[in-house]
C-alpha atoms as a PDB file:
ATOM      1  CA  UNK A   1      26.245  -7.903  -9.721  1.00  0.00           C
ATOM      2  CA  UNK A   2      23.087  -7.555 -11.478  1.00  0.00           C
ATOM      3  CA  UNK A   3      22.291 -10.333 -13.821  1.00  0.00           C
ATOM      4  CA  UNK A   4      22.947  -9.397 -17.211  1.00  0.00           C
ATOM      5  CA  UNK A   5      18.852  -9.550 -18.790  1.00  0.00           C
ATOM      6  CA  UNK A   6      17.501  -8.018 -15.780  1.00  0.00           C
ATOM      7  CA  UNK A   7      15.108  -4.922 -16.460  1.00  0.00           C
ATOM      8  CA  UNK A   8      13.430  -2.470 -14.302  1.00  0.00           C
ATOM      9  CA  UNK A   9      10.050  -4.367 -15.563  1.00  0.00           C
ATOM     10  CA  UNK A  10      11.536  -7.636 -13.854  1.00  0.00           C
ATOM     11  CA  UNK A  11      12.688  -5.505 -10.744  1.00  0.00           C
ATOM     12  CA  UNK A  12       9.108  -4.673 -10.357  1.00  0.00           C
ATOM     13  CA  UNK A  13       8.168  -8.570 -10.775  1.00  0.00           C
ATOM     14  CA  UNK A  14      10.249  -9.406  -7.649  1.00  0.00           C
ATOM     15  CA  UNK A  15       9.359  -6.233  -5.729  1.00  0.00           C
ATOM     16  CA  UNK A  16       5.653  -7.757  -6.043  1.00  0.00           C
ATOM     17  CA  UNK A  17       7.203 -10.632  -3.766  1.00  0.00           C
ATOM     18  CA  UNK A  18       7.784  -7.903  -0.672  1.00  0.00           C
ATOM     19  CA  UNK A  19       4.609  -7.745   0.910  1.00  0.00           C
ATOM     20  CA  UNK A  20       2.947  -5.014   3.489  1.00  0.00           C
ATOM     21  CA  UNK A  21       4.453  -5.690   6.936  1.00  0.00           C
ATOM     22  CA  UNK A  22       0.799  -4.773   8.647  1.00  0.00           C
ATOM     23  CA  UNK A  23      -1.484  -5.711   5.348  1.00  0.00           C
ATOM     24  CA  UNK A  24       0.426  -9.095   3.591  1.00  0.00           C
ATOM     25  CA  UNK A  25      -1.600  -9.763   1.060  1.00  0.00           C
ATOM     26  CA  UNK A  26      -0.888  -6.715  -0.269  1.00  0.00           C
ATOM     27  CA  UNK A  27       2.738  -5.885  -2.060  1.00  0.00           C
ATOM     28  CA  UNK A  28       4.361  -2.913  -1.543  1.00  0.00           C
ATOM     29  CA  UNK A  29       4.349  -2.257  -5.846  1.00  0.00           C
ATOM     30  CA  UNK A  30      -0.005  -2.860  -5.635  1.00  0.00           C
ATOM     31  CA  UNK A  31       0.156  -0.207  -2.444  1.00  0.00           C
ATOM     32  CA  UNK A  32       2.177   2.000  -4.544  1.00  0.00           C
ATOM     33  CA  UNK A  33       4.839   3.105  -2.120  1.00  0.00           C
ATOM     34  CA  UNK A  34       7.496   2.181  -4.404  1.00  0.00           C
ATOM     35  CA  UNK A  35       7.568   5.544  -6.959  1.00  0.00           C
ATOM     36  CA  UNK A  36      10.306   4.890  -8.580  1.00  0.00           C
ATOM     37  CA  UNK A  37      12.987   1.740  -9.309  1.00  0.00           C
ATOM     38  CA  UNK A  38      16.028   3.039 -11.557  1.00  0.00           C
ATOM     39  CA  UNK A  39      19.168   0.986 -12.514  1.00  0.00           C
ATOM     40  CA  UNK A  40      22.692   2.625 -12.738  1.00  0.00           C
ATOM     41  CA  UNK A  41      25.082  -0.271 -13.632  1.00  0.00           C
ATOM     42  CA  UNK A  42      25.500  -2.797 -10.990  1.00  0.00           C
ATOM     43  CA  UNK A  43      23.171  -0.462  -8.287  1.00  0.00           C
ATOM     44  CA  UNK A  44      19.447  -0.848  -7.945  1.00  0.00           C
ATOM     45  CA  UNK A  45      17.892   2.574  -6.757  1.00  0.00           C
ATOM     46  CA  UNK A  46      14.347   2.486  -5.094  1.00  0.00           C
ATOM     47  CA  UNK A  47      12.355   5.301  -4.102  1.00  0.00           C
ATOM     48  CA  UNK A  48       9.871   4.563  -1.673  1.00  0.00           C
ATOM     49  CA  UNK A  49       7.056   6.896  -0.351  1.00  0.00           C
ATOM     50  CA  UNK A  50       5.309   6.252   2.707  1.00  0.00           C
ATOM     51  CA  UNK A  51       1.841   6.625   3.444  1.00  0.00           C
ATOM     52  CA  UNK A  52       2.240   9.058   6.222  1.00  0.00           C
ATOM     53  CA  UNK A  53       5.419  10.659   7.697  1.00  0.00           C
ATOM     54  CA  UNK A  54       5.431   8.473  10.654  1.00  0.00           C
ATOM     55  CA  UNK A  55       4.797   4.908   9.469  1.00  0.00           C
ATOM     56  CA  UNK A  56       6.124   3.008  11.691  1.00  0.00           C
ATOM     57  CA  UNK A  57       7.164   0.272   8.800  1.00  0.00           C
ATOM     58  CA  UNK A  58       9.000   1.872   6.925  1.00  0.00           C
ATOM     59  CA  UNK A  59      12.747   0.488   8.124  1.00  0.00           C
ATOM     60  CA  UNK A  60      10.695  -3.032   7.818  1.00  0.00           C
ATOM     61  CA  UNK A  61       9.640  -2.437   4.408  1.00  0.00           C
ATOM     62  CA  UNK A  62      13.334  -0.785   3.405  1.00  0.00           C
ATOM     63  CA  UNK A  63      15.027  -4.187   4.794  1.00  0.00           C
ATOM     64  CA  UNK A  64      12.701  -6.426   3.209  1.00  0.00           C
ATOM     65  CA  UNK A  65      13.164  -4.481  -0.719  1.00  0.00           C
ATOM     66  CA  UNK A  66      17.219  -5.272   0.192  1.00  0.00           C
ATOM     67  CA  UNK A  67      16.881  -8.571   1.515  1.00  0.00           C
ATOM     68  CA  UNK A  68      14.851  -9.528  -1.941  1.00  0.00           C
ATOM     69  CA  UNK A  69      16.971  -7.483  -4.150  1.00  0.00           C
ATOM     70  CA  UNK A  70      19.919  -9.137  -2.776  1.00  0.00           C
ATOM     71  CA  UNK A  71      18.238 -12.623  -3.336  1.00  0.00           C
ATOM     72  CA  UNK A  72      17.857 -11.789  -6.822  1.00  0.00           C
ATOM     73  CA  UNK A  73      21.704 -11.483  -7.285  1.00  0.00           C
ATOM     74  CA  UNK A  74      21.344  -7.559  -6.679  1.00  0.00           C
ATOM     75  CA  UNK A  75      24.795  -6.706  -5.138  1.00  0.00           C
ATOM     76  CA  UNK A  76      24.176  -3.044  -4.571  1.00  0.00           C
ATOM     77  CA  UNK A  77      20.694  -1.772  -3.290  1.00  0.00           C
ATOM     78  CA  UNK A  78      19.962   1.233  -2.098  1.00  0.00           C
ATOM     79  CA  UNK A  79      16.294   2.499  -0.674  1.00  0.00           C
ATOM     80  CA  UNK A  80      15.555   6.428  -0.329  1.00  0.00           C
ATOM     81  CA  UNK A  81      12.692   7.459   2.018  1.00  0.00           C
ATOM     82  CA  UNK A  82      10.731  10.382  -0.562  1.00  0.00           C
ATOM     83  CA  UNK A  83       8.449  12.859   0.159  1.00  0.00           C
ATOM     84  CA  UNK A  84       8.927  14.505  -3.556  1.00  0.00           C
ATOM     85  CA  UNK A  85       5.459  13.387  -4.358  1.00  0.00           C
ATOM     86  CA  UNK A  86       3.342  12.520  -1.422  1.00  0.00           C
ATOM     87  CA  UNK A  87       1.667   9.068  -1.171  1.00  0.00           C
ATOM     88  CA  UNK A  88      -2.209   8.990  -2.528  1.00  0.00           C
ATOM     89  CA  UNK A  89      -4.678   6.211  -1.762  1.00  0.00           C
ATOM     90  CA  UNK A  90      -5.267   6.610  -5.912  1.00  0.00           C
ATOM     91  CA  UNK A  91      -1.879   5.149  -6.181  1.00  0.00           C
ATOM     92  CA  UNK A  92      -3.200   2.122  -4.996  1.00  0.00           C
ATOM     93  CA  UNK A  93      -3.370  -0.280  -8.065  1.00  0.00           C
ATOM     94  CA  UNK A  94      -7.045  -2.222  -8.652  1.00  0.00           C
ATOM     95  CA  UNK A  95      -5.395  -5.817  -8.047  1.00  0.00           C
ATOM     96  CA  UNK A  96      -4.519  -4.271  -4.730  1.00  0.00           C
ATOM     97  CA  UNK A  97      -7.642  -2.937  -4.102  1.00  0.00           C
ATOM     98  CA  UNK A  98      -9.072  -6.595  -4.534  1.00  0.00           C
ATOM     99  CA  UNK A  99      -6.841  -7.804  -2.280  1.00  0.00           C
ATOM    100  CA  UNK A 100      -7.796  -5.484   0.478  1.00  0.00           C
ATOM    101  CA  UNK A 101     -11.280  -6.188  -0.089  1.00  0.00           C
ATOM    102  CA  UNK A 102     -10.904 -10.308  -0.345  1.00  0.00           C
ATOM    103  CA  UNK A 103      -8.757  -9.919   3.397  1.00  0.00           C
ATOM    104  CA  UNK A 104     -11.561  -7.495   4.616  1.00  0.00           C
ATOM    105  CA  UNK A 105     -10.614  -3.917   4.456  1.00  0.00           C
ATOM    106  CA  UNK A 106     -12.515  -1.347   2.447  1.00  0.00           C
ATOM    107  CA  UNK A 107     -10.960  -0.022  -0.192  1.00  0.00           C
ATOM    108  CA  UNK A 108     -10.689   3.758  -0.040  1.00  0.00           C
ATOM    109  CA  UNK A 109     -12.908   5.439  -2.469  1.00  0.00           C
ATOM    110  CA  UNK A 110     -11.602   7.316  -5.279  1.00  0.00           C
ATOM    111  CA  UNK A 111     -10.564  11.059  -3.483  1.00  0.00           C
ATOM    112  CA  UNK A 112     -12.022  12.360  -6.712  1.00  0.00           C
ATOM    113  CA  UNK A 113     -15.238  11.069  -5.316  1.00  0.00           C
ATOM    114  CA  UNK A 114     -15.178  13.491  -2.499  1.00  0.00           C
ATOM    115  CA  UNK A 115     -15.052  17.051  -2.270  1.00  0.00           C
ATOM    116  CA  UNK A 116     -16.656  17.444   1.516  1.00  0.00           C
ATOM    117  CA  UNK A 117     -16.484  15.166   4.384  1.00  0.00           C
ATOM    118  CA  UNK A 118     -19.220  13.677   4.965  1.00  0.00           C
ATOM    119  CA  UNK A 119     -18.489  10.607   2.100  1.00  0.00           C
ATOM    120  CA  UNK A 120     -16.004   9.430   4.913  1.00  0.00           C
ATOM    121  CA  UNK A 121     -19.072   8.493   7.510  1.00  0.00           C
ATOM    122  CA  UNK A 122     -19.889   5.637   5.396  1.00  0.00           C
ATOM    123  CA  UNK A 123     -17.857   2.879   3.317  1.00  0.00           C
ATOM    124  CA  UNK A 124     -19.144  -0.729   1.503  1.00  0.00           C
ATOM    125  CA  UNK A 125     -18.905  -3.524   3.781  1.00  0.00           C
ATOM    126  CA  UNK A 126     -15.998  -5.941   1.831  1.00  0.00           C
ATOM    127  CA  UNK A 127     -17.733  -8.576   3.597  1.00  0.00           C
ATOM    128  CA  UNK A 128     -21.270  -8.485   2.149  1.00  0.00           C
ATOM    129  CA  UNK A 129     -21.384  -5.010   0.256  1.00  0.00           C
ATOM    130  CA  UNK A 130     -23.754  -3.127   2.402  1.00  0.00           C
ATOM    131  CA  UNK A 131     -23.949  -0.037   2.466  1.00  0.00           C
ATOM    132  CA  UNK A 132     -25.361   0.994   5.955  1.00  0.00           C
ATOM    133  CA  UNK A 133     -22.230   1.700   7.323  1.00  0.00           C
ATOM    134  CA  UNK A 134     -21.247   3.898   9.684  1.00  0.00           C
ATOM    135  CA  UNK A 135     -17.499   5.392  10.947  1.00  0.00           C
ATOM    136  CA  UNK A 136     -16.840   4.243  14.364  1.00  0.00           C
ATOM    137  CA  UNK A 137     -12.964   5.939  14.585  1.00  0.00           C
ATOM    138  CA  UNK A 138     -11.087   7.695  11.989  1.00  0.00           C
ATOM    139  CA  UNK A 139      -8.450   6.665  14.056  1.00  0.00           C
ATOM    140  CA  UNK A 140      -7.441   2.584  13.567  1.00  0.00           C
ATOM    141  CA  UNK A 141      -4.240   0.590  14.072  1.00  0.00           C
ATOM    142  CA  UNK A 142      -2.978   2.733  12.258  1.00  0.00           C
ATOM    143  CA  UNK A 143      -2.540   5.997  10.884  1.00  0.00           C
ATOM    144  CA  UNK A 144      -4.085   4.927   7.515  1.00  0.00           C
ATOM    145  CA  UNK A 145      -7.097   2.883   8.214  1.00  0.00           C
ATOM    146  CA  UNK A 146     -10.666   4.156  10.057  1.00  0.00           C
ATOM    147  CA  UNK A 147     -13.236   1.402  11.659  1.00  0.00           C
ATOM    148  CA  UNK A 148     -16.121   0.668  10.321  1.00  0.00           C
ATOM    149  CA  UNK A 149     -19.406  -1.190  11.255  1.00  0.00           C
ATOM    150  CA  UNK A 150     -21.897  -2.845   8.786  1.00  0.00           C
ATOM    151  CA  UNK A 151     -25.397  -2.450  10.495  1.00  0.00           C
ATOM    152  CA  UNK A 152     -26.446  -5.066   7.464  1.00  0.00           C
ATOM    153  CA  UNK A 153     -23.978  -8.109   8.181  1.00  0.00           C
ATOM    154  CA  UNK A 154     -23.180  -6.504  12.011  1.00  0.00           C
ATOM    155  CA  UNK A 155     -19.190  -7.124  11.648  1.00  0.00           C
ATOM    156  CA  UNK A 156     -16.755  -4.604  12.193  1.00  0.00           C
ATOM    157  CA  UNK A 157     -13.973  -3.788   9.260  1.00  0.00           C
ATOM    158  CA  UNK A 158     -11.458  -0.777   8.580  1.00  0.00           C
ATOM    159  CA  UNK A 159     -11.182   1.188   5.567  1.00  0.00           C
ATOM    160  CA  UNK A 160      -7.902   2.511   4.077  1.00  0.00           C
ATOM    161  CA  UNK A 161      -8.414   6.100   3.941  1.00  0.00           C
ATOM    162  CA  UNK A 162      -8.625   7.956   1.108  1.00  0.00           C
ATOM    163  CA  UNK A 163      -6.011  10.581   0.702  1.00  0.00           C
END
């Protein structure tokens, strides 16, 4: 049973707690995968939308928003996989874009930056904020992240793509 005081605000708090299974200093509310919390009683509905069809964290991600709920006092949980509105780098929130940037990742630009290609060659280095960058691979570890290399600090680093 849900505890009597709890709001959706305070479901939020604890969902902060459930971290990306590939990027953990990041939680899944700061990536913004989780669209939508409602509460129906003694049930706890979350809506989660992944950042591409085939991440291959999403069952991770689902267990881990249960296993918290339920830690909460949460009796009944339930997670839906969404597509309704598809996943966009903007819904990344700015203390998550820190966070990226303090663990080494470029933060995606805004997509309202961009209206051709060619913004994608290049990112800022989160390691010493250069800017002569240059795209190695679109493709990194996974579907949402490109590598990088800083010709001013010579390190490597990925980039969450915008989308």
């Amino acid at each position: 049973m849900i505890p009597v005081s709890t709001s959706i605000t305070e479901i939020y708090q604890w969902l902060e707690e459930v971290k990306d299974p590939e990027i953990p200093v990041l939680s899944l509310v700061d990536l913004g995968v989780i669209t939508e919390v409602e509460m129906d009683g003694p049930k706890v509905k979350i809506e989660l939308t992944p950042t591409f069809a085939g991440c291959p964290a999403m069952e991770v991600m689902k267990n881990e928003i249960i296993d918290k709920l339920k830690s909460k006092g949460v009796a009944q949980v339930e997670v839906v996989i969404s597509f309704r509105v598809p996943w966009s780098s903007e819904f990344i929130s700015e203390k998550g874009k820190k966070a990226l940037k303090q663990y080494g990742f470029a933060p995606p630009p805004s997509n309202k930056l961009f209206t051709d290609l060619e913004i994608l060659e290049t990112a800022i280095c989160p390691r010493c904020d250069g800017t002569h960058t240059i795209m190695k691979s679109p493709f990194g570890p996974t579907l949402c992240r490109s590598i990088y290399y800083c010709n001013d600090c010579k390190e490597a680093f990925e980039q969450f793509k915008p989308l």
